[in-house]
N, C-alpha and C. Protein backbone atom coordinates (compact mmCIF):
# COMPACT_ATOMS: atom_id res chain seq x y z
N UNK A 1 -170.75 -15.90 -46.93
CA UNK A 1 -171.95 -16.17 -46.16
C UNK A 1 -173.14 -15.46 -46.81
N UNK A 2 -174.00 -16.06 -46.93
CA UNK A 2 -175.70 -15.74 -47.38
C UNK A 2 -176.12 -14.44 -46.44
N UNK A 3 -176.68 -13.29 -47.25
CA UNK A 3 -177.29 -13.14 -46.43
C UNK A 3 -178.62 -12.66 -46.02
N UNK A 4 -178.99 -12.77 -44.90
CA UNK A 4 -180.31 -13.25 -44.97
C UNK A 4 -181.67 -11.69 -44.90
N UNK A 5 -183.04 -11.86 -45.30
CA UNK A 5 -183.66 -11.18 -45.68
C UNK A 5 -183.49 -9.42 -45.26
N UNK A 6 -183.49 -9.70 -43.66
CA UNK A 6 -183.20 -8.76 -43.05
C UNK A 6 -181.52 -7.86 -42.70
N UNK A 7 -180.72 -8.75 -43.18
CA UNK A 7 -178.95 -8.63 -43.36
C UNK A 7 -178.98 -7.72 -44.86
N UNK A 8 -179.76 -8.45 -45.70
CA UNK A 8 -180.12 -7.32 -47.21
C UNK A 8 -180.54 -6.30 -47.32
N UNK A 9 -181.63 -5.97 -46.50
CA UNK A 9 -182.66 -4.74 -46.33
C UNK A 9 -181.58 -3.78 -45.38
N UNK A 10 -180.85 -4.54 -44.55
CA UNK A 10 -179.92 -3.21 -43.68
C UNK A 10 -179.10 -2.82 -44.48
N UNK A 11 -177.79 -3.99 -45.47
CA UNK A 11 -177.20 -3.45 -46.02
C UNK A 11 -177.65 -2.28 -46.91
N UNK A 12 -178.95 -2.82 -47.95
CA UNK A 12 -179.40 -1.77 -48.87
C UNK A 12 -179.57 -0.36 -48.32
N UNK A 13 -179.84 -0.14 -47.10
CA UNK A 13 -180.23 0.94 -46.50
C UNK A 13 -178.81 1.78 -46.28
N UNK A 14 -177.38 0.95 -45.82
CA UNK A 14 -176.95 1.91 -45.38
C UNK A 14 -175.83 2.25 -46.63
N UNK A 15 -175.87 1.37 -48.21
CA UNK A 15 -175.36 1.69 -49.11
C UNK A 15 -176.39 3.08 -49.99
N UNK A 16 -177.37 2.65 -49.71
CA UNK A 16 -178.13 4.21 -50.01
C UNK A 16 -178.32 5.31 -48.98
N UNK A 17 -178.04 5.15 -47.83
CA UNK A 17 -178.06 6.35 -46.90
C UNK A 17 -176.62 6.95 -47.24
N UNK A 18 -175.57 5.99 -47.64
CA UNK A 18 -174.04 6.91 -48.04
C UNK A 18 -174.18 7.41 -49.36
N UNK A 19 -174.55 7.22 -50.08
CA UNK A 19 -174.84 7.71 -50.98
C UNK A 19 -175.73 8.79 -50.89
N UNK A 20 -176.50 9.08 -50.47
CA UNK A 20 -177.43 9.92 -49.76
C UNK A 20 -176.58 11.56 -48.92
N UNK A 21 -175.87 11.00 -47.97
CA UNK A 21 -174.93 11.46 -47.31
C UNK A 21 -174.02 12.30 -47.99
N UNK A 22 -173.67 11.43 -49.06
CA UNK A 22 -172.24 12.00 -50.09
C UNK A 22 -172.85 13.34 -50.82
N UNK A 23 -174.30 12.66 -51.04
CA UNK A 23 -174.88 13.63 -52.34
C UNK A 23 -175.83 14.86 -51.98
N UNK A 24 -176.18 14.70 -50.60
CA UNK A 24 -176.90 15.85 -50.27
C UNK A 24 -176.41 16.81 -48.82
N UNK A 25 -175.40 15.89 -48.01
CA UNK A 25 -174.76 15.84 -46.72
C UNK A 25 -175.62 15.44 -45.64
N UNK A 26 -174.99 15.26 -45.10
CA UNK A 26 -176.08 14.71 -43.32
C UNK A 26 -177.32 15.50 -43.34
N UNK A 27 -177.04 16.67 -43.65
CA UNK A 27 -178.54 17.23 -43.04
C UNK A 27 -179.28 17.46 -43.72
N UNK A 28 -178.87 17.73 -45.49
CA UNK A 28 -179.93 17.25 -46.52
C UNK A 28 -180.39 16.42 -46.94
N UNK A 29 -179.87 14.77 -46.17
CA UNK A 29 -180.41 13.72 -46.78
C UNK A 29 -181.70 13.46 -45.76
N UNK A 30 -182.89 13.13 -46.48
CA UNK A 30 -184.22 12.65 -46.09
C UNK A 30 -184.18 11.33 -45.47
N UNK A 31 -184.38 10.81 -44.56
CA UNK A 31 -184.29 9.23 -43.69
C UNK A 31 -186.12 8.88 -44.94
N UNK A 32 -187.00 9.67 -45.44
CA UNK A 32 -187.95 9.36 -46.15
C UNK A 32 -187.59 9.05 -47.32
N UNK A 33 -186.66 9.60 -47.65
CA UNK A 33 -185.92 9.10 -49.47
C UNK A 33 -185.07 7.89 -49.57
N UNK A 34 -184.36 7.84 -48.19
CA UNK A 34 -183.54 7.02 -48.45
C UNK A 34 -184.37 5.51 -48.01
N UNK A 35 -185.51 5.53 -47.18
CA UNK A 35 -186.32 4.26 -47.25
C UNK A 35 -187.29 4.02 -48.67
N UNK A 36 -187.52 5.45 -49.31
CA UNK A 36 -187.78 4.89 -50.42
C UNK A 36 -187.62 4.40 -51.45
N UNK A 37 -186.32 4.89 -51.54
CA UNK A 37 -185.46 4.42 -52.80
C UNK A 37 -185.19 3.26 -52.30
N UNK A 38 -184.84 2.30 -51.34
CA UNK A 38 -184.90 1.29 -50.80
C UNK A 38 -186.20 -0.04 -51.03
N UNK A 39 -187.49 0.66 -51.01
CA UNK A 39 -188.55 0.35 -51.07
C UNK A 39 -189.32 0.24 -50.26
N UNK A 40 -188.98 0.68 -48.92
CA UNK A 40 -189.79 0.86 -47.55
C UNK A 40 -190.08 1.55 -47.26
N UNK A 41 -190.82 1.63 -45.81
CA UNK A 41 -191.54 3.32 -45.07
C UNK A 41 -190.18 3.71 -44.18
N UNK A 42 -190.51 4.75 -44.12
CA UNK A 42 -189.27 5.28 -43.11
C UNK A 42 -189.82 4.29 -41.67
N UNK A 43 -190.92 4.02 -41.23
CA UNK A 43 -190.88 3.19 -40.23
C UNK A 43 -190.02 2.33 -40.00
N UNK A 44 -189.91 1.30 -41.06
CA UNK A 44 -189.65 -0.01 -41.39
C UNK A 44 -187.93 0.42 -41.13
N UNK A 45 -187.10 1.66 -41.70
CA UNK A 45 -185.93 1.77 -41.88
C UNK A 45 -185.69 2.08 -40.16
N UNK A 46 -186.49 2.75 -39.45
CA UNK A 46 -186.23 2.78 -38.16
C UNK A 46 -186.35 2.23 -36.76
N UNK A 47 -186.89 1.10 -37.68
CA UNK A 47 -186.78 -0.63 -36.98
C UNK A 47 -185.24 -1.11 -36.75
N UNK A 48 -184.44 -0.67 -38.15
CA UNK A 48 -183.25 -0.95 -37.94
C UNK A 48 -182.46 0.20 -37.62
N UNK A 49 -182.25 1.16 -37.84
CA UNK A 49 -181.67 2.26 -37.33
C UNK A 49 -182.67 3.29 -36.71
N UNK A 50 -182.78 3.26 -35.45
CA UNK A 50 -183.81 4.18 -34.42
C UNK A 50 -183.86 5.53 -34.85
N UNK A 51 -182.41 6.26 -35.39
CA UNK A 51 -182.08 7.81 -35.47
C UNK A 51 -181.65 8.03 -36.55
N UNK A 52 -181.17 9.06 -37.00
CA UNK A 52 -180.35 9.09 -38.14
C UNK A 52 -179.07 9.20 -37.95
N UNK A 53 -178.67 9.59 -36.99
CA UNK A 53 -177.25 9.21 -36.13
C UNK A 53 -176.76 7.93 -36.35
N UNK A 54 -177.66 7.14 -35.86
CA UNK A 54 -177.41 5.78 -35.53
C UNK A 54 -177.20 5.06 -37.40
N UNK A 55 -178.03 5.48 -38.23
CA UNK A 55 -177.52 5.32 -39.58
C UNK A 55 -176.67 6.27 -40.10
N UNK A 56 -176.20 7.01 -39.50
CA UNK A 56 -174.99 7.42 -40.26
C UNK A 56 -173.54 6.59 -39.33
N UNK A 57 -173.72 6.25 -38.20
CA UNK A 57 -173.16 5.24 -37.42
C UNK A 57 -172.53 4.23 -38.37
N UNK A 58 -173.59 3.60 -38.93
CA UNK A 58 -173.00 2.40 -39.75
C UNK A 58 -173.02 2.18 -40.68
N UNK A 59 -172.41 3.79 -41.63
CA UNK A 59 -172.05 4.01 -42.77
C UNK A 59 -170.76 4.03 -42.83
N UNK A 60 -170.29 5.00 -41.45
CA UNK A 60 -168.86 5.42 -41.16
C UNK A 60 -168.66 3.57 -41.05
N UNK A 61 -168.62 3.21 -41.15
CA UNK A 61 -168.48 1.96 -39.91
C UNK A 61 -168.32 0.92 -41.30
N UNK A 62 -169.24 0.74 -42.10
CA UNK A 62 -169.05 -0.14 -43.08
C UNK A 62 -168.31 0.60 -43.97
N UNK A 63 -168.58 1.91 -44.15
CA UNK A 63 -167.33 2.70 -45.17
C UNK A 63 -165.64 2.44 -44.65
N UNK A 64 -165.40 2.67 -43.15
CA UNK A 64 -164.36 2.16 -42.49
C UNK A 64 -163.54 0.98 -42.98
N UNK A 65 -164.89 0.06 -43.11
CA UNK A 65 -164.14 -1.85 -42.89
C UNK A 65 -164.18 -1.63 -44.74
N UNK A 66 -164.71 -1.52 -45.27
CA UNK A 66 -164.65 -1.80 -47.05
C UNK A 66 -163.02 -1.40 -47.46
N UNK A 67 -162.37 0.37 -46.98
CA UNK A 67 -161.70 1.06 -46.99
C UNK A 67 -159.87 -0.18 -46.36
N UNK A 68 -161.14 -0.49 -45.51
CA UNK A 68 -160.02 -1.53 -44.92
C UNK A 68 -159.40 -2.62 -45.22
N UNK A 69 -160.13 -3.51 -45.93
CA UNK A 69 -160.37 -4.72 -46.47
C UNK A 69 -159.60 -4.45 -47.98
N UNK A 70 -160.37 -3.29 -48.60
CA UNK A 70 -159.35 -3.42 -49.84
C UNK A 70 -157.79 -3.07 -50.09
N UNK A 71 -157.65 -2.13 -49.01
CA UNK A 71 -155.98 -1.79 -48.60
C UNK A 71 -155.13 -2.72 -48.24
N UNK A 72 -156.35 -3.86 -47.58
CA UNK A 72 -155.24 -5.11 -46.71
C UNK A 72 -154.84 -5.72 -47.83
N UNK A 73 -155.85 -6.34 -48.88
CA UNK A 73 -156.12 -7.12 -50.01
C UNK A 73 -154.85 -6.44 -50.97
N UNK A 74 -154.83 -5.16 -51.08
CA UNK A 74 -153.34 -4.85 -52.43
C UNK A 74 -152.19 -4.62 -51.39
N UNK A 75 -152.35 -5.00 -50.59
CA UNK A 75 -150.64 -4.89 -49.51
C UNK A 75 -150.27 -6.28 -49.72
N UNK A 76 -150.89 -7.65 -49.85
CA UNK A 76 -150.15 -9.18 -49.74
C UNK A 76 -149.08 -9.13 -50.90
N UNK A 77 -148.48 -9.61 -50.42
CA UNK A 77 -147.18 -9.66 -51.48
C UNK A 77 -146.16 -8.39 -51.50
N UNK A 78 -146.85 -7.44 -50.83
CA UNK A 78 -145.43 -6.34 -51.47
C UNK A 78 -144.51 -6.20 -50.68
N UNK A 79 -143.68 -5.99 -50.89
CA UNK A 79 -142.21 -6.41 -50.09
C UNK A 79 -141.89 -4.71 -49.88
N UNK A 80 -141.43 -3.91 -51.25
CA UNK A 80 -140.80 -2.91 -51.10
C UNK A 80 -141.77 -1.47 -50.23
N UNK A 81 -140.92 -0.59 -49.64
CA UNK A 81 -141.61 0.61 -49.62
C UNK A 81 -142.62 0.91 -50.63
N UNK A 82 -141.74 1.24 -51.73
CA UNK A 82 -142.70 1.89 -52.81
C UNK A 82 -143.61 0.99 -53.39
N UNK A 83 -143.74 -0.65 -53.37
CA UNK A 83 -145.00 -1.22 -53.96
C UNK A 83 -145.87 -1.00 -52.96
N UNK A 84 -145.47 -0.83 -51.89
CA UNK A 84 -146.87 -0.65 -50.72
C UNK A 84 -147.54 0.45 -51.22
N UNK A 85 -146.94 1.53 -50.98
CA UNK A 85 -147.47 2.97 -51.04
C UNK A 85 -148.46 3.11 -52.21
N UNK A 86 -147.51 2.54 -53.43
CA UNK A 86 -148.28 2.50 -54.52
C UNK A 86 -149.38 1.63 -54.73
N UNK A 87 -149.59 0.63 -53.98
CA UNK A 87 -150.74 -0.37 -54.13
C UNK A 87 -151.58 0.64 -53.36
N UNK A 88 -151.63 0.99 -52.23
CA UNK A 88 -152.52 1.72 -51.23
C UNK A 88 -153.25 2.76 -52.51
N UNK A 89 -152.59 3.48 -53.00
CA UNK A 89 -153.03 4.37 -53.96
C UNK A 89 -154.02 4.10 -55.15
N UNK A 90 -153.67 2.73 -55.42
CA UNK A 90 -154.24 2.37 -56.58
C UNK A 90 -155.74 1.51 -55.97
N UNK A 91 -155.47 0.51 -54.93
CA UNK A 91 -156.35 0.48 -54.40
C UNK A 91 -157.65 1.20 -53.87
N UNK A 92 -157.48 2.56 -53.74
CA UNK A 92 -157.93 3.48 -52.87
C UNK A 92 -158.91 4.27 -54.51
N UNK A 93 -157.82 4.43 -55.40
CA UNK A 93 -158.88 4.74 -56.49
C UNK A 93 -159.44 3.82 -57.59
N UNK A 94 -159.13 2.36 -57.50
CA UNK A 94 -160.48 1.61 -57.57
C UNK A 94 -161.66 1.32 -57.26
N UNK A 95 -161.11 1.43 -55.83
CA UNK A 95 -162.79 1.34 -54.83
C UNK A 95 -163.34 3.40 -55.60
N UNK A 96 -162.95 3.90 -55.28
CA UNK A 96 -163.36 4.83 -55.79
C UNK A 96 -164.08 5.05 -57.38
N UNK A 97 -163.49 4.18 -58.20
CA UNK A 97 -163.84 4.21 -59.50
C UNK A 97 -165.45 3.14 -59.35
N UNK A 98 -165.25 2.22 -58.83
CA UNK A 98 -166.08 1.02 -58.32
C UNK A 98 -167.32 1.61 -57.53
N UNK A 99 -167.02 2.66 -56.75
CA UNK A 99 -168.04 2.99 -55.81
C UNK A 99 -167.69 4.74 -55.80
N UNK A 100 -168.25 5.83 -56.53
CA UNK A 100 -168.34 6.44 -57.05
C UNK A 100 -168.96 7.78 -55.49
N UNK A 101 -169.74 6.97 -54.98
CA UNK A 101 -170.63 8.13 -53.95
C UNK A 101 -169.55 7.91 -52.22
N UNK A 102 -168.21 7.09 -52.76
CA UNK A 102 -167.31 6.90 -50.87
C UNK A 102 -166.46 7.90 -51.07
N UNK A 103 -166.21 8.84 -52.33
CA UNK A 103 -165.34 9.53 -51.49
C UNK A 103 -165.88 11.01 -51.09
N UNK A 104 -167.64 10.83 -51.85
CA UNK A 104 -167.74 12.16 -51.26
C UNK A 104 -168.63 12.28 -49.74
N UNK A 105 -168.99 10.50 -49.36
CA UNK A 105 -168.95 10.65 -48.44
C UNK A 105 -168.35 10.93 -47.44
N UNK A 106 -166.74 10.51 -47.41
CA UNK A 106 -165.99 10.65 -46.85
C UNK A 106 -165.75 12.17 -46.97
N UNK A 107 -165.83 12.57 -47.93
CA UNK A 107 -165.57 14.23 -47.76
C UNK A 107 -166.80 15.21 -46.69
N UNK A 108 -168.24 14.35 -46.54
CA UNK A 108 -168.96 15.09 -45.64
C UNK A 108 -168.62 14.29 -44.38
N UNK A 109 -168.14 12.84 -44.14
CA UNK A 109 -167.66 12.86 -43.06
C UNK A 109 -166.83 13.85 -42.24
N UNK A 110 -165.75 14.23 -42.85
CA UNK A 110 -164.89 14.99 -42.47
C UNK A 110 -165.46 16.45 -42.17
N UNK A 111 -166.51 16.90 -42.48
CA UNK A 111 -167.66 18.45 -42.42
C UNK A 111 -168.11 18.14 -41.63
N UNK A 112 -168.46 16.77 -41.03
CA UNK A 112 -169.20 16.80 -39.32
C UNK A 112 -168.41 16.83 -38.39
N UNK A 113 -166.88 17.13 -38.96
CA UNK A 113 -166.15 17.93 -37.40
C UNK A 113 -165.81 16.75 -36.80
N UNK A 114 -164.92 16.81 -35.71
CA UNK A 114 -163.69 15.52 -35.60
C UNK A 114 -164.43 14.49 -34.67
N UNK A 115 -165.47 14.27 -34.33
CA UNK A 115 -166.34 13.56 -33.87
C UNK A 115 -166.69 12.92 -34.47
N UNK A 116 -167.39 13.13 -35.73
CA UNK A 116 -168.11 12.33 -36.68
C UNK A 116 -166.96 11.18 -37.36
N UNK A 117 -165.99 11.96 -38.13
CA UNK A 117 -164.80 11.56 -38.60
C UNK A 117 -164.20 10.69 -38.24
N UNK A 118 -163.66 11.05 -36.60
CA UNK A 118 -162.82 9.96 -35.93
C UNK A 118 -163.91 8.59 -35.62
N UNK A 119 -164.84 8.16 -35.72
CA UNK A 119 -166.07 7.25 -35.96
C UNK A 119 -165.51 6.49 -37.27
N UNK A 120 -165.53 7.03 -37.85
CA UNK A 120 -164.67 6.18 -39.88
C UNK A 120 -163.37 6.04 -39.42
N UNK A 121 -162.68 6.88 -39.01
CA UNK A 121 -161.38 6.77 -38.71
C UNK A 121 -160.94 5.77 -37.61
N UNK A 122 -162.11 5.60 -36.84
CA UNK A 122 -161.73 4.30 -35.53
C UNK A 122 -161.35 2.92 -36.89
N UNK A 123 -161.90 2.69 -37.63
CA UNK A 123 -162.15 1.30 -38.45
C UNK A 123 -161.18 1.09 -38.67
N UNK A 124 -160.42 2.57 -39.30
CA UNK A 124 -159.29 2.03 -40.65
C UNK A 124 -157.92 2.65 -39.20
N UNK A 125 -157.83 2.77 -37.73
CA UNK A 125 -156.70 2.91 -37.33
C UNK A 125 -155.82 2.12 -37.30
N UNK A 126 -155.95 0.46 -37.35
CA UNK A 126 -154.73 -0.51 -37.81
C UNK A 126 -154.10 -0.35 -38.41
N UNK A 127 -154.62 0.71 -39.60
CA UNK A 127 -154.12 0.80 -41.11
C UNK A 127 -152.97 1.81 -40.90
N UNK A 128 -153.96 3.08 -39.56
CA UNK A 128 -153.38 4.28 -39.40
C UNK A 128 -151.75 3.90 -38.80
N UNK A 129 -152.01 3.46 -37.90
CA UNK A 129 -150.65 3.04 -37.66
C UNK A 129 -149.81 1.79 -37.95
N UNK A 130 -150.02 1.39 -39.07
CA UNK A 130 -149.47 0.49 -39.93
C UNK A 130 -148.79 1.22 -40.96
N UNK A 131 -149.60 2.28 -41.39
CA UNK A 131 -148.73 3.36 -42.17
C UNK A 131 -147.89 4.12 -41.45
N UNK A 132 -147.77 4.88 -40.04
CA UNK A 132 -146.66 5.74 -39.30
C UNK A 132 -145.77 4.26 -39.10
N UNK A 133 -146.22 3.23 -38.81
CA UNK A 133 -144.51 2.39 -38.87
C UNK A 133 -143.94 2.46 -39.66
N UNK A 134 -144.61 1.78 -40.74
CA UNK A 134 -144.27 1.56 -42.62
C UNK A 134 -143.29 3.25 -42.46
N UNK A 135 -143.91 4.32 -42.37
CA UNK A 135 -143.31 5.19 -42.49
C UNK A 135 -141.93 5.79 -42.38
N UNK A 136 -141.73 5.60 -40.52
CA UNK A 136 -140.87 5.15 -39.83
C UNK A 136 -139.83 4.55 -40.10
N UNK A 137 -139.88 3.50 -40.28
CA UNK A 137 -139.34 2.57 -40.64
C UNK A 137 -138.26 2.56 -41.96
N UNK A 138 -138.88 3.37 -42.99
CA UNK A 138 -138.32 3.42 -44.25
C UNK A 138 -137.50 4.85 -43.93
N UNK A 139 -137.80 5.71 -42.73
CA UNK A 139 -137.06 6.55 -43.10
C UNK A 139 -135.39 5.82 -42.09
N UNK A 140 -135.69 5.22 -41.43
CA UNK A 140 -134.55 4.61 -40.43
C UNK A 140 -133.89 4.02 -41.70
N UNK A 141 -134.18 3.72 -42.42
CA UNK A 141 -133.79 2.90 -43.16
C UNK A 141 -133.18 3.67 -44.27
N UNK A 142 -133.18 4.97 -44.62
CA UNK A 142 -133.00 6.30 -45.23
C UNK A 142 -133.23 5.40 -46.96
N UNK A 143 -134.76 4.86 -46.86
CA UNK A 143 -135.58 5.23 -48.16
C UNK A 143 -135.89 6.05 -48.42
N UNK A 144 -136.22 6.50 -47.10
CA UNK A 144 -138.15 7.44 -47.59
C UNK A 144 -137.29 8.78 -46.65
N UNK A 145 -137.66 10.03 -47.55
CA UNK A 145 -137.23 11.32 -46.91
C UNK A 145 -137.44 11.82 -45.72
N UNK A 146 -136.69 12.26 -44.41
CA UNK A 146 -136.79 12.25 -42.71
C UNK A 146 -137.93 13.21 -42.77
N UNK A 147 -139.03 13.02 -42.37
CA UNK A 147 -139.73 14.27 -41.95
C UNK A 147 -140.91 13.06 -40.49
N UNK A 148 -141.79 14.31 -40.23
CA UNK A 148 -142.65 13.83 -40.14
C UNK A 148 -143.17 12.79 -40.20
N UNK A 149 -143.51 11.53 -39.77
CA UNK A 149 -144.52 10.15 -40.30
C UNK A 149 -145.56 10.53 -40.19
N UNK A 150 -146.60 10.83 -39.02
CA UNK A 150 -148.10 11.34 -39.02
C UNK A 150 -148.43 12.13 -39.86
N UNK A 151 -147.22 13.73 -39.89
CA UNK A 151 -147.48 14.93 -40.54
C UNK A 151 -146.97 14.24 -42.39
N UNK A 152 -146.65 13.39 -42.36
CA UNK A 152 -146.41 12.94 -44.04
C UNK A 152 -147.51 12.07 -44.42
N UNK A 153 -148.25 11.71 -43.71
CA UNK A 153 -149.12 10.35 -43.69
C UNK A 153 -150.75 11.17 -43.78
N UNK A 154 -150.79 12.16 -43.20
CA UNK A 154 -151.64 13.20 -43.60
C UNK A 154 -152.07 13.91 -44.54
N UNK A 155 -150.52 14.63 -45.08
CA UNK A 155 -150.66 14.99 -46.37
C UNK A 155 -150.66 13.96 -47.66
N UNK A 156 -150.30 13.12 -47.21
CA UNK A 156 -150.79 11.68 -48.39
C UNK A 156 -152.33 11.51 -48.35
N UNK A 157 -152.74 11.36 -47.38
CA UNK A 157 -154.45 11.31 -47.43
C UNK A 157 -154.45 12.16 -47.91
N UNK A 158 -154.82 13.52 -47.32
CA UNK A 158 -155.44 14.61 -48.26
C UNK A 158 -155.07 14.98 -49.38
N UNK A 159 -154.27 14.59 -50.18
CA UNK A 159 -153.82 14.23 -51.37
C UNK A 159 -154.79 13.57 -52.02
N UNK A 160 -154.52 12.20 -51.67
CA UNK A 160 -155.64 11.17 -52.40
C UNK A 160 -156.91 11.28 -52.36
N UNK A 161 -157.75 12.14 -50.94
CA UNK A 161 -158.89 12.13 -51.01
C UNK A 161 -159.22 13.12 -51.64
N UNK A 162 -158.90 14.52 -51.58
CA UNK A 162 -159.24 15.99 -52.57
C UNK A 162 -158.97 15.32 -53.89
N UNK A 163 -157.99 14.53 -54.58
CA UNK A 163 -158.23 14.14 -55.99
C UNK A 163 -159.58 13.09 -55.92
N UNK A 164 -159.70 12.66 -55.25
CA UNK A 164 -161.12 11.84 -55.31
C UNK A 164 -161.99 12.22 -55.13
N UNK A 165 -162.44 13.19 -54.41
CA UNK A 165 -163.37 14.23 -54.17
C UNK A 165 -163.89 14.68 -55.70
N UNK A 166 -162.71 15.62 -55.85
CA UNK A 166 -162.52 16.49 -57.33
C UNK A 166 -163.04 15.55 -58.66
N UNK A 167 -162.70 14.27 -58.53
CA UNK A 167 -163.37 13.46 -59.73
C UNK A 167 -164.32 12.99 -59.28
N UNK A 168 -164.97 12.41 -58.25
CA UNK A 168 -166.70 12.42 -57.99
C UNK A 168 -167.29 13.54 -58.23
N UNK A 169 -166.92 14.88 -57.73
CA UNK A 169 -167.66 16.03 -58.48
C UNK A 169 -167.86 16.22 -60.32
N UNK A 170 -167.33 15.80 -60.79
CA UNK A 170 -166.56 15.77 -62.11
C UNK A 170 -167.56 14.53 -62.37
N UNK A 171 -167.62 13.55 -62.14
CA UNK A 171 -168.34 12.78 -62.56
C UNK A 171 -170.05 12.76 -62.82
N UNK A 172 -170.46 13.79 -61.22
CA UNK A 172 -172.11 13.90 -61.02
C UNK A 172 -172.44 14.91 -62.36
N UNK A 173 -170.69 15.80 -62.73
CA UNK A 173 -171.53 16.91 -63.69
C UNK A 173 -171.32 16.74 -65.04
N UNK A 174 -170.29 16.07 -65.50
CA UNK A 174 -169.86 15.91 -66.93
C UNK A 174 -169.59 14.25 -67.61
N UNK A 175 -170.59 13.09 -66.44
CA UNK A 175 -170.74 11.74 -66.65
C UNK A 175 -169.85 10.72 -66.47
N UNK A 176 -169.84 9.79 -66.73
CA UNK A 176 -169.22 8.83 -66.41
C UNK A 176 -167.72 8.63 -67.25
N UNK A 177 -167.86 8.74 -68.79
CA UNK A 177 -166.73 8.23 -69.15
C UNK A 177 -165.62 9.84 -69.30
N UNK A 178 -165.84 10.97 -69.39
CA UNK A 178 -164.86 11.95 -68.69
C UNK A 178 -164.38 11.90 -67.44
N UNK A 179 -165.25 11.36 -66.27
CA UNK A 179 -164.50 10.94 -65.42
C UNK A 179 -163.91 10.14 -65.03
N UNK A 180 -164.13 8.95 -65.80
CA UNK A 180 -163.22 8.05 -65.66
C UNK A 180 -161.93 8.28 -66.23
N UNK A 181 -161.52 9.37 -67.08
CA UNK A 181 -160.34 9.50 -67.89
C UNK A 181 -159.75 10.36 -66.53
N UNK A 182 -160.72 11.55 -66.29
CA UNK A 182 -160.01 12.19 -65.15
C UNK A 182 -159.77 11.37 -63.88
N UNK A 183 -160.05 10.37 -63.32
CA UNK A 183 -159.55 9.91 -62.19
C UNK A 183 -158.41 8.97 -62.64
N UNK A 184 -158.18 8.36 -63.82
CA UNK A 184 -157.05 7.99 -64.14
C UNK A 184 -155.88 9.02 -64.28
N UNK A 185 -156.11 10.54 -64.96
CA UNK A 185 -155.28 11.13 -64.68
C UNK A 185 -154.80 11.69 -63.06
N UNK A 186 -155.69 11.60 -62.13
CA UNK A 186 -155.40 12.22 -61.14
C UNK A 186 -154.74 11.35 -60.20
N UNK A 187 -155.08 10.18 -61.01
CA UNK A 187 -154.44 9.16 -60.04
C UNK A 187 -152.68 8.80 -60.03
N UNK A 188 -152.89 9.40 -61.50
CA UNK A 188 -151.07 9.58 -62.07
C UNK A 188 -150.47 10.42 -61.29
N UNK A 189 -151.26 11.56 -61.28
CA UNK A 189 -150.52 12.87 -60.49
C UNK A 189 -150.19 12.25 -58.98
N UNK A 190 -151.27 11.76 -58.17
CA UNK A 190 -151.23 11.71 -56.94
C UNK A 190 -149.94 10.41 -57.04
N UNK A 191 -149.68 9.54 -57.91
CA UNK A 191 -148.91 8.41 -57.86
C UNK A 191 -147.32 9.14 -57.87
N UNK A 192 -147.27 10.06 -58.65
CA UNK A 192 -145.87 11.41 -58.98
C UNK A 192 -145.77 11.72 -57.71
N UNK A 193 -147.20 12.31 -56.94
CA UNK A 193 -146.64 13.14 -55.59
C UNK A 193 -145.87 12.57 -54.53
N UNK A 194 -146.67 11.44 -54.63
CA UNK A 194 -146.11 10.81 -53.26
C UNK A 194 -145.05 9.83 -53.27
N UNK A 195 -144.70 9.79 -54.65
CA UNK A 195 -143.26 9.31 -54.91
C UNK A 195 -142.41 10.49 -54.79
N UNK A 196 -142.42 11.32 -55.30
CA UNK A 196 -141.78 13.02 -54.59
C UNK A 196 -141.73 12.92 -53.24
N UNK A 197 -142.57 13.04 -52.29
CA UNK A 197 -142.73 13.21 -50.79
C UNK A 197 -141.83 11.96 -50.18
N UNK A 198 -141.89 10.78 -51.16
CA UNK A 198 -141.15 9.47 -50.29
C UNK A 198 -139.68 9.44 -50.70
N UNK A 199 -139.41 9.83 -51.37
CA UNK A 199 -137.90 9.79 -52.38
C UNK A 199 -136.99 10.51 -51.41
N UNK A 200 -135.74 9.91 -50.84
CA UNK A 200 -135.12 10.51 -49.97
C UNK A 200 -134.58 11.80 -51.02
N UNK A 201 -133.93 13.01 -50.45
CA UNK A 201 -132.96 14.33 -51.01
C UNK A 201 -131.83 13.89 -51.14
């Protein structure tokens, strides 16, 4: 679908307010910078978002559904435990390689304390508990090692996101093509771990 003058000017706004977000955090980013780099007055940006709340609202919110959409997109077809897990992974650091300023937004999401967070986290909960079944499931099935599903499903995120974190930092300071070598390596590591964590004893 097309979209239309005013559907462009919001999107642009709230792909540069996350970016914004990622790079300075909520309370260092300017609602004046981010309409300018846009090309508008901050008026004009608060035609569409009244507060800055309300635009960081539907950052979490479109960061949520993107997060969502590409996880659904590398799950068709996989049958086994481990192609899931592993698509989720690889998926997760494409969009990352692709879009460079989501995971450190997501890392100041998580600094505004479980309020802010659980807001991004409402989007992608289908996913959330699509993974404690998936989880579940494989351990009934004595694939995947008995522990925890939530408490394993946790430490898999924070896994994947601190290595994504760690190479967006890496990237703002030592450029583009070192980090691209380092998020391929980190992506190896994190692909090792959580084949470790899933591998029954």
């Amino acid at each position: 679908m097309t979209r239309t003058g005013g559907e462009k000017r919001r999107h642009a706004l709230i792909e540069e307010a996350i970016r914004a977000f990622g790079h300075d955090g909520y309370h260092g980013a300017s609602l004046d910078q981010i309409a300018s780099e846009v090309g508008i007055r901050k008026q004009t940006l608060l035609y569409y978002f009244p507060t800055k709340d309300a635009l960081l609202e539907a950052c979490l919110q479109a960061a949520g559904q993107r997060v969502a959409e590409e996880i659904f997109q590398a799950l068709e077809g996989k049958e086994t435990y481990w192609e899931r897990a592993e698509a989720v992974i690889h998926a997760v650091f494409r969009l990352a390689e692709e879009w460079p300023e989501f995971p450190m937004f997501v890392r100041e999401a998580g600094r505004l304390g479980a309020e802010g967070f659980e807001r991004f986290a409402s989007v992608i909960d289908p996913l959330r508990k699509r993974a404690v079944d998936f989880l579940q499931a494989g351990m009934d099935a004595g694939e995947i090692r008995e522990q925890d599903p939530a408490l394993l499903l946790f430490m898999l995120y924070t896994a994947v996101v601190g290595s994504l974190t760690e190479a967006s930092v890496l990237h703002a300071v030592v450029g583009k093509d070192k980090s691209r070598a380092s998020l391929r390596r980190r992506e190896r590591e994190v692909v090792a771990f959580v084949r470790s964590a899933l591998e029954p004893t």
